[in-house]
Each structure stands twice: as structure tokens, then as C-alpha cells.
Protein backbone atom coordinates (compact mmCIF):
# COMPACT_ATOMS: atom_id res chain seq x y z
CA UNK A 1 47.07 20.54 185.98
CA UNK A 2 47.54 17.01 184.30
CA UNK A 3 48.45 16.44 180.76
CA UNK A 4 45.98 14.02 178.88
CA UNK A 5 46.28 12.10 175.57
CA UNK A 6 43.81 12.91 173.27
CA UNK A 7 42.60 10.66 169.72
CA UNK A 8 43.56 13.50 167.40
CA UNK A 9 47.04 14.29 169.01
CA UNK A 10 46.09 17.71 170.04
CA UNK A 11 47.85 18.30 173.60
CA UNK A 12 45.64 19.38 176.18
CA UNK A 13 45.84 19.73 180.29
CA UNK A 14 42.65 19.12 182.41
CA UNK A 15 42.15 20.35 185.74
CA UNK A 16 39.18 19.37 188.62
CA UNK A 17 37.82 17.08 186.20
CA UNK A 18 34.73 15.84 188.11
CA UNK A 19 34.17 19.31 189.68
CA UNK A 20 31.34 20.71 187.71
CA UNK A 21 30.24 21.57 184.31
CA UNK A 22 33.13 21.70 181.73
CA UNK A 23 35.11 24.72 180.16
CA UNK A 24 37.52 24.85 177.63
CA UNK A 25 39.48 27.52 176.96
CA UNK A 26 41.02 28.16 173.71
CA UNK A 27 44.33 30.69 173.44
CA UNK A 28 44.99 33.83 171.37
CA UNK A 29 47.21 33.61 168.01
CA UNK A 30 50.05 34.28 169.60
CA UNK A 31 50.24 32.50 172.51
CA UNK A 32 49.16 28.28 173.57
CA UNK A 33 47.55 27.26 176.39
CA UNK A 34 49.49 28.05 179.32
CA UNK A 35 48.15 32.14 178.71
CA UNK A 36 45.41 30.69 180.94
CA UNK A 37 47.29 30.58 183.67
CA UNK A 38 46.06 33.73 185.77
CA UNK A 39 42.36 32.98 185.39
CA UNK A 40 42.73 29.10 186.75
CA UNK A 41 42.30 30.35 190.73
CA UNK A 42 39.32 32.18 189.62
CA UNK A 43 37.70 29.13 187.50
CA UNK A 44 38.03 26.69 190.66
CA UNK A 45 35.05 24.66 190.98
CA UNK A 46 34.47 24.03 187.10
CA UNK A 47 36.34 20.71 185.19
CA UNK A 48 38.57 22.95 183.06
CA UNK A 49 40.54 21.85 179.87
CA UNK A 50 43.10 23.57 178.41
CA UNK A 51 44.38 22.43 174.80
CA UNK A 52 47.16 24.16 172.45
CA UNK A 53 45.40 24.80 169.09
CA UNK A 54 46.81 22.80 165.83
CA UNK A 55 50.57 24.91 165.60
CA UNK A 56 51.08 25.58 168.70
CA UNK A 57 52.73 24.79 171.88
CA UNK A 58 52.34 21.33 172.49
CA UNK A 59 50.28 20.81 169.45
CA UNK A 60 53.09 22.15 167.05
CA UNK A 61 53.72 19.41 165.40
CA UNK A 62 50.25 19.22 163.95
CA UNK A 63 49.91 21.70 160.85
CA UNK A 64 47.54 24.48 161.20
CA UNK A 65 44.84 23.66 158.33
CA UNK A 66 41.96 26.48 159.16
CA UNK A 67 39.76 27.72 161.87
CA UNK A 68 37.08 25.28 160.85
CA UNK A 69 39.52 22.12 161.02
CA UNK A 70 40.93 23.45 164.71
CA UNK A 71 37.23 23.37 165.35
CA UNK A 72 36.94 20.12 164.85
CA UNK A 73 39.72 18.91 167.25
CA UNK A 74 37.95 21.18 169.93
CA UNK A 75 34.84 19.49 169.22
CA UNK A 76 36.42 15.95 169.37
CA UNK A 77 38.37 17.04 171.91
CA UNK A 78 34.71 17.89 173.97
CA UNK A 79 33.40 14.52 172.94
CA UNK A 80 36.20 12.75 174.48
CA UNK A 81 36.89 14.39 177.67
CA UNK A 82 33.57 16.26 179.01
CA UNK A 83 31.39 14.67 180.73
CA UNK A 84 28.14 14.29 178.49
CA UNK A 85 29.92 15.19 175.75
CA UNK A 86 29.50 18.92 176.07
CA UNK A 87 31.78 22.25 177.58
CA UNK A 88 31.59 25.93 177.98
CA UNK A 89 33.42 27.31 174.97
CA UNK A 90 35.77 30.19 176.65
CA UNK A 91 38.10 31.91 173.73
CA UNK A 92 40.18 35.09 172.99
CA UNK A 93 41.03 36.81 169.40
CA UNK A 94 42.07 33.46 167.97
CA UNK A 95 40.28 31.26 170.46
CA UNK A 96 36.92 33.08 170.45
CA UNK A 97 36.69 32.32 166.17
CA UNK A 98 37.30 29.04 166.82
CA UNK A 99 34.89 28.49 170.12
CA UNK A 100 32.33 30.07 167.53
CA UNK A 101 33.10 27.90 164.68
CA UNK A 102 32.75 24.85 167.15
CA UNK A 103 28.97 25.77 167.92
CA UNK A 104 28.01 26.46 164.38
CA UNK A 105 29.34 23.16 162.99
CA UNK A 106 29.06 20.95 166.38
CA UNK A 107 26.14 22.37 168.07
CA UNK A 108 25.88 19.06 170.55
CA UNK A 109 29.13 20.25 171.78
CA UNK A 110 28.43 23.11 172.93
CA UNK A 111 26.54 24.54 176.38
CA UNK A 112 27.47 28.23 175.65
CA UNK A 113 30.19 30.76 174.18
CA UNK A 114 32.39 33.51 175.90
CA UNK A 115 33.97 35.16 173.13
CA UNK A 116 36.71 37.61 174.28
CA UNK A 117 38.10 40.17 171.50
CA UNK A 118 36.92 37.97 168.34
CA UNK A 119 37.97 39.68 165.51
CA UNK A 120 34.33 39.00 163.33
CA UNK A 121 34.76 41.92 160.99
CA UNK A 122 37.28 42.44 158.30
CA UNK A 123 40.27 44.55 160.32
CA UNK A 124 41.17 47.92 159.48
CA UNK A 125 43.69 49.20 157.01
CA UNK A 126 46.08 50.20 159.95
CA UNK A 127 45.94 46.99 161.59
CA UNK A 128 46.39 45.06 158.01
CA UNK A 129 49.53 46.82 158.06
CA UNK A 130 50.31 45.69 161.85
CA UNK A 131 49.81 42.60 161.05
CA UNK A 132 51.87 42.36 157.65
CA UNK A 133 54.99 44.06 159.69
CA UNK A 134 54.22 41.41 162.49
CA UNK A 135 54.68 38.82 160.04
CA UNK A 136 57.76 40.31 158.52
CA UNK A 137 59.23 40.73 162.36
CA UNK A 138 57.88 37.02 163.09
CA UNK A 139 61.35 35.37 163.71
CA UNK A 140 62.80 37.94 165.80
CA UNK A 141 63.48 37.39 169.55
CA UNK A 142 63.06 41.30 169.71
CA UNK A 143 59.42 41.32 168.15
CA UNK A 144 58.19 38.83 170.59
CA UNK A 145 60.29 40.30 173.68
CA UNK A 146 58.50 43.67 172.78
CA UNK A 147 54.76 42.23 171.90
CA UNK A 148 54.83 40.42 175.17
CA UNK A 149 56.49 43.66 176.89
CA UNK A 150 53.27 45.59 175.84
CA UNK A 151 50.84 42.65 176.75
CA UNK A 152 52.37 43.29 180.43
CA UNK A 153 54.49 40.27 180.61
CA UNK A 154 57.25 40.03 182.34
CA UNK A 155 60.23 37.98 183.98
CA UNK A 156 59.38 33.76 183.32
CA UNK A 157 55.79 35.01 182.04
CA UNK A 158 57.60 37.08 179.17
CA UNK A 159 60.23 34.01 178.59
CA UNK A 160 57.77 31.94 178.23
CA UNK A 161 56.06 34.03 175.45
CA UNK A 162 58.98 34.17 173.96
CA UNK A 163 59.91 30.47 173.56
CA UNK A 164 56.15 29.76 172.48
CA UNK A 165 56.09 32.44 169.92
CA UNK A 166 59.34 31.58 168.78
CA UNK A 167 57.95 27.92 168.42
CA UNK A 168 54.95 28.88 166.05
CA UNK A 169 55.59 28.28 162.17
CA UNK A 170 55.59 32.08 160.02
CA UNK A 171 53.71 29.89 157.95
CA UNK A 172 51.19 29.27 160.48
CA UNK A 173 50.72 32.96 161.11
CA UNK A 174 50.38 33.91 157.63
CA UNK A 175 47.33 31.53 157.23
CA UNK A 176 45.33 32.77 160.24
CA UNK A 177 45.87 36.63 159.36
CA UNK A 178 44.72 35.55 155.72
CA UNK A 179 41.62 33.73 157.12
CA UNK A 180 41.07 36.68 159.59
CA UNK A 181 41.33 39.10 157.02
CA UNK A 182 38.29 38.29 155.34
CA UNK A 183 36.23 38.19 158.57
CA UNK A 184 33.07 35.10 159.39
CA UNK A 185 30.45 36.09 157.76
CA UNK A 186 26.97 36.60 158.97
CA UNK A 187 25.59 33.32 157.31
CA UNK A 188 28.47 31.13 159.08
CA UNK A 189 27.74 33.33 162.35
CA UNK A 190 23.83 32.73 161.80
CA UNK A 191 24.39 29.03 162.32
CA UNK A 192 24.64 29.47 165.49
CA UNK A 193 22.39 27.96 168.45
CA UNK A 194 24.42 28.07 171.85
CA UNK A 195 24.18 31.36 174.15
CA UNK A 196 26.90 33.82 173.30
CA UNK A 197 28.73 36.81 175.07
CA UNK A 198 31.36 38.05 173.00
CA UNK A 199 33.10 40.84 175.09
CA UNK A 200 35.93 42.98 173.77
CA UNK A 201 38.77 45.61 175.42
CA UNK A 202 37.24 49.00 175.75
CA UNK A 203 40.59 50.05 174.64
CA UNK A 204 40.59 47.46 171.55
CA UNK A 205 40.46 48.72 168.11
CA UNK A 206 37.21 50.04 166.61
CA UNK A 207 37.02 46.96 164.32
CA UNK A 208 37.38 44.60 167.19
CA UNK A 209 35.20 46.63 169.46
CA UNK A 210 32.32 47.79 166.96
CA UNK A 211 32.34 46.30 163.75
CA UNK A 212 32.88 42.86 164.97
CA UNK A 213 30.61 42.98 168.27
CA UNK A 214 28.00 44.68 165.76
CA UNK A 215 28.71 41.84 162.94
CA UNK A 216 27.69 39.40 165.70
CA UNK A 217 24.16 41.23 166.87
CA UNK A 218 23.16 41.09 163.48
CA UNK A 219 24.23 37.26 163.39
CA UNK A 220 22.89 36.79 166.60
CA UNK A 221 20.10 39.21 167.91
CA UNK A 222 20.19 37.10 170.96
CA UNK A 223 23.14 37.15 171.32
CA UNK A 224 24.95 39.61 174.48
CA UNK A 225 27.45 41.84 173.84
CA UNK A 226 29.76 44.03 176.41
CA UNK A 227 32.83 46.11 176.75
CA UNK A 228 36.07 45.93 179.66
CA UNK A 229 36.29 49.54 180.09
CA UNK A 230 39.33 51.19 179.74
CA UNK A 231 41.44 47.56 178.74
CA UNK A 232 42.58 46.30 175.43
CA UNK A 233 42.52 43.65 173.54
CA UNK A 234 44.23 40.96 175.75
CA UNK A 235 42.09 42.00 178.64
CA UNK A 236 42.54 38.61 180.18
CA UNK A 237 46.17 39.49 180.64
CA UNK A 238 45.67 42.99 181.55
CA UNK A 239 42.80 41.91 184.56
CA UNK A 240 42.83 38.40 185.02
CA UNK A 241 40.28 38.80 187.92
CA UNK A 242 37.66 40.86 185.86
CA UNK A 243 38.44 38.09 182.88
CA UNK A 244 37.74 35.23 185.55
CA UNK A 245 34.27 37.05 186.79
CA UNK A 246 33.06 37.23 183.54
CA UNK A 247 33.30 33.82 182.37
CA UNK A 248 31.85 32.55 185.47
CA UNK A 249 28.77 34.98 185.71
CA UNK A 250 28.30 33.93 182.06
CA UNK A 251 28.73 30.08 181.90
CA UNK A 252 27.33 29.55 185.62
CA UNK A 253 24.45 32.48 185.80
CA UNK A 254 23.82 33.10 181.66
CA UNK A 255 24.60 36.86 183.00
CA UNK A 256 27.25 39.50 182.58
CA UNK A 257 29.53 40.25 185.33
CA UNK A 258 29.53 43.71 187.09
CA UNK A 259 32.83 45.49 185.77
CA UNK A 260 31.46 45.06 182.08
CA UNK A 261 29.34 47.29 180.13
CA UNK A 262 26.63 46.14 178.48
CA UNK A 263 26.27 47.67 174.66
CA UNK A 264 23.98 47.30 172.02
């Protein structure tokens, strides 16, 4: 992959630009671009882009503002580098509320959404309290060795995760848990015109996996929803091949993969 320079200062890589139709895909909270990295075999054949989100990575020295502003780098970010000025939207957790927020606000940027384990609804008391002891832990080398341990990282994968994590602001956490916390509501969801599949870990928790996929079919009764059996809620990390399927069947075919289940 090749690094470009983008208007807003957000860094970004781009790879088989030229290839087909665009994808962007947009990391998890904890994490920057480079957790991509196992599905980019699989995605072969579409012009992919790849940016760290305002905080992290590359982008840290840009200040996290809100989900809505990181939208609006994505969507610049779309305008500048896709051809016709429009991608495939391809998030998790963090990712997938921002690839969301993109198509409500910039709905010209937009071709369709793959929302992996968005987190729509408010979370649950026990993961409030994961969250606050997460933030307490957040300059730790341990807590990061031991979140990326139970993501299944390992060796330079694991190093890597730490360094990154090590690299993102407390700060910056502690605004995106207290804009999470109060969930997107159905109005802001509503606004939305693209295709979506939002998809979740069958192994996620219930707020992930119910409240929030449910939170979106009201939003969205067109919307498709499905489940990665038996996986949790970095599924992409867990089976990188499954994760890879599914974006293609969605943003090439408009249809879920085999290896999902389809709920309602």
C-alpha cells in the first residue's frame, strides 16, 4: 500500500487504485488503520483506502472532535480520492458509527454501508463498567498487551497494538465512550439513504448484537441485518476470511455472504 496526502491532514494508504469501485475502511476504537491488514488479500480487485481516524495512528496529531466531525474527513476524504466522488463505507465498532454518520450527513458519498459490531444502542451496565475500568487501565502497557492477547494477537501483530494503543490520547477515549454511551438515535439513523448491512459477532454482547442491530431495523426497515456465528465482537480479527466474504458479497452483489445468518 502507498501513503497519500490528503487536504484535511488525515493519513490514509490507498491500494489498486484504478481497480474497481472504491472501499474505505474505517478502524475500531482501539486500533488505526493497519487492523485491516488480514482482509487486504481478500479485497483484491476493489481501489481500497485505508485512513487512521482523527487521534489515531497516523492521524494523532489531529484532535478527536466527535463522530460527526471524523465523518466529515471520511467524506472529504471520498471526495478527494474515489473516483466519482463516491466509496463503499466498510467499518467496525468505532468505524461502523462513523461509516453511518458519513451517509446520513454526506449521502453523495456514499454507494453502500457494511457496518460490523456498531454499537447503535446505549451499552449495558456491565459493559459501562468495562469501559470505565478500560479507561482507568488506559496507560498501561499491561492493559493493551492483555486486550490485544484476547483479540488473538500475537508476536509483531500484538506489538503493534500495543504501540498504537499506547499512542491514542486517554482523552480521546473518554470522548468516544461518552458519545457511545448515549447511543445514535433513530432520527439521526433515519437519515439514512445508502444500502446497509450491519453485521455483529454471534458471540458479541446482547446490546451490540440485539439492541443495536434492532435500533437499526427500526431506523432502517430496509436495511439487512446478520450475525457471525459463534465470533465476537472483533470478528474481523477472529476470521479475517469470513470478514473479507462478507464485505465483498455485500458491496459487489448487495447480498449476504454464506457463513452469516440472516436475523430479523
Amino acid at each position: 500500500m502507498s501513503g497519500v496526502a490528503t487536504s484535511t491532514g488525515l493519513a490514509a494508504e490507498e491500494l489498486d487504485r484504478g481497480s474497481g469501485e472504491t472501499l474505505v475502511l474505517l478502524h475500531s476504537s482501539n486500533t488505526a488503520g493497519w487492523m485491516w491488514g488480514p482482509q487486504l488479500d481478500g479485497l483484491r480487485g476493489h481501489h481500497l483506502i485505508v485512513p487512521d481516524l482523527p487521534g489515531f495512528g497516523g492521524s494523532s496529531q489531529l484532535a478527536w472532535g466527535s463522530v460527526a466531525e471524523a465523518a466529515r474527513h471520511v467524506a472529504s476524504l471520498v471526495a478527494e480520492f474515489a473516483p466519482e466522488g463516491r466509496a463503499h463505507l466498510v467499518g467496525l465498532s468505532l468505524g461502523s458509527s462513523v461509516a453511518l454518520a458519513v451517509a446520513a450527513a454526506h449521502p453523495d458519498r456514499v454507494r453502500s454501508v457494511f457496518a460490523a459490531s456498531a454499537a447503535l444502542a446505549p451499552p449495558s451496565l456491565p459493559a459501562r463498567f468495562a469501559s470505565a475500568m478500560a479507561i482507568r487501565a488506559w496507560n498501561s502497557p499491561a492493559y493493551w498487551r492483555g486486550t490485544g492477547r484476547s483479540y488473538g494477537l500475537s508476536g509483531e501483530d500484538l506489538e503493534l497494538f500495543v504501540s498504537t494503543g499506547s499512542g491514542i490520547r486517554r482523552q480521546t477515549a473518554e470522548e468516544i465512550y461518552r458519545e457511545m454511551r448515549a447511543g445514535t438515535s433513530v432520527g439521526a439513523l433515519a437519515r439514512v439513504r445508502a444500502p446497509v448491512l450491519a453485521t455483529a459477532g454471534g458471540r458479541d454482547a446482547a446490546f451490540v448484537r440485539q439492541a443495536s442491530l434492532a435500533r437499526l431495523r427500526e431506523a432502517l426497515p430496509s436495511a439487512r441485518t446478520a450475525v457471525a456465528p459463534g465470533l465476537h465482537h472483533h470478528w474481523s480479527a477472529e476470521n479475517p476470511q469470513l470478514f473479507a466474504d462478507a464485505v465483498s458479497a455485500w458491496t459487489s452483489r448487495g447480498e449476504v455472504a454464506d457463513g452469516l445468518a440472516d436475523v430479523r
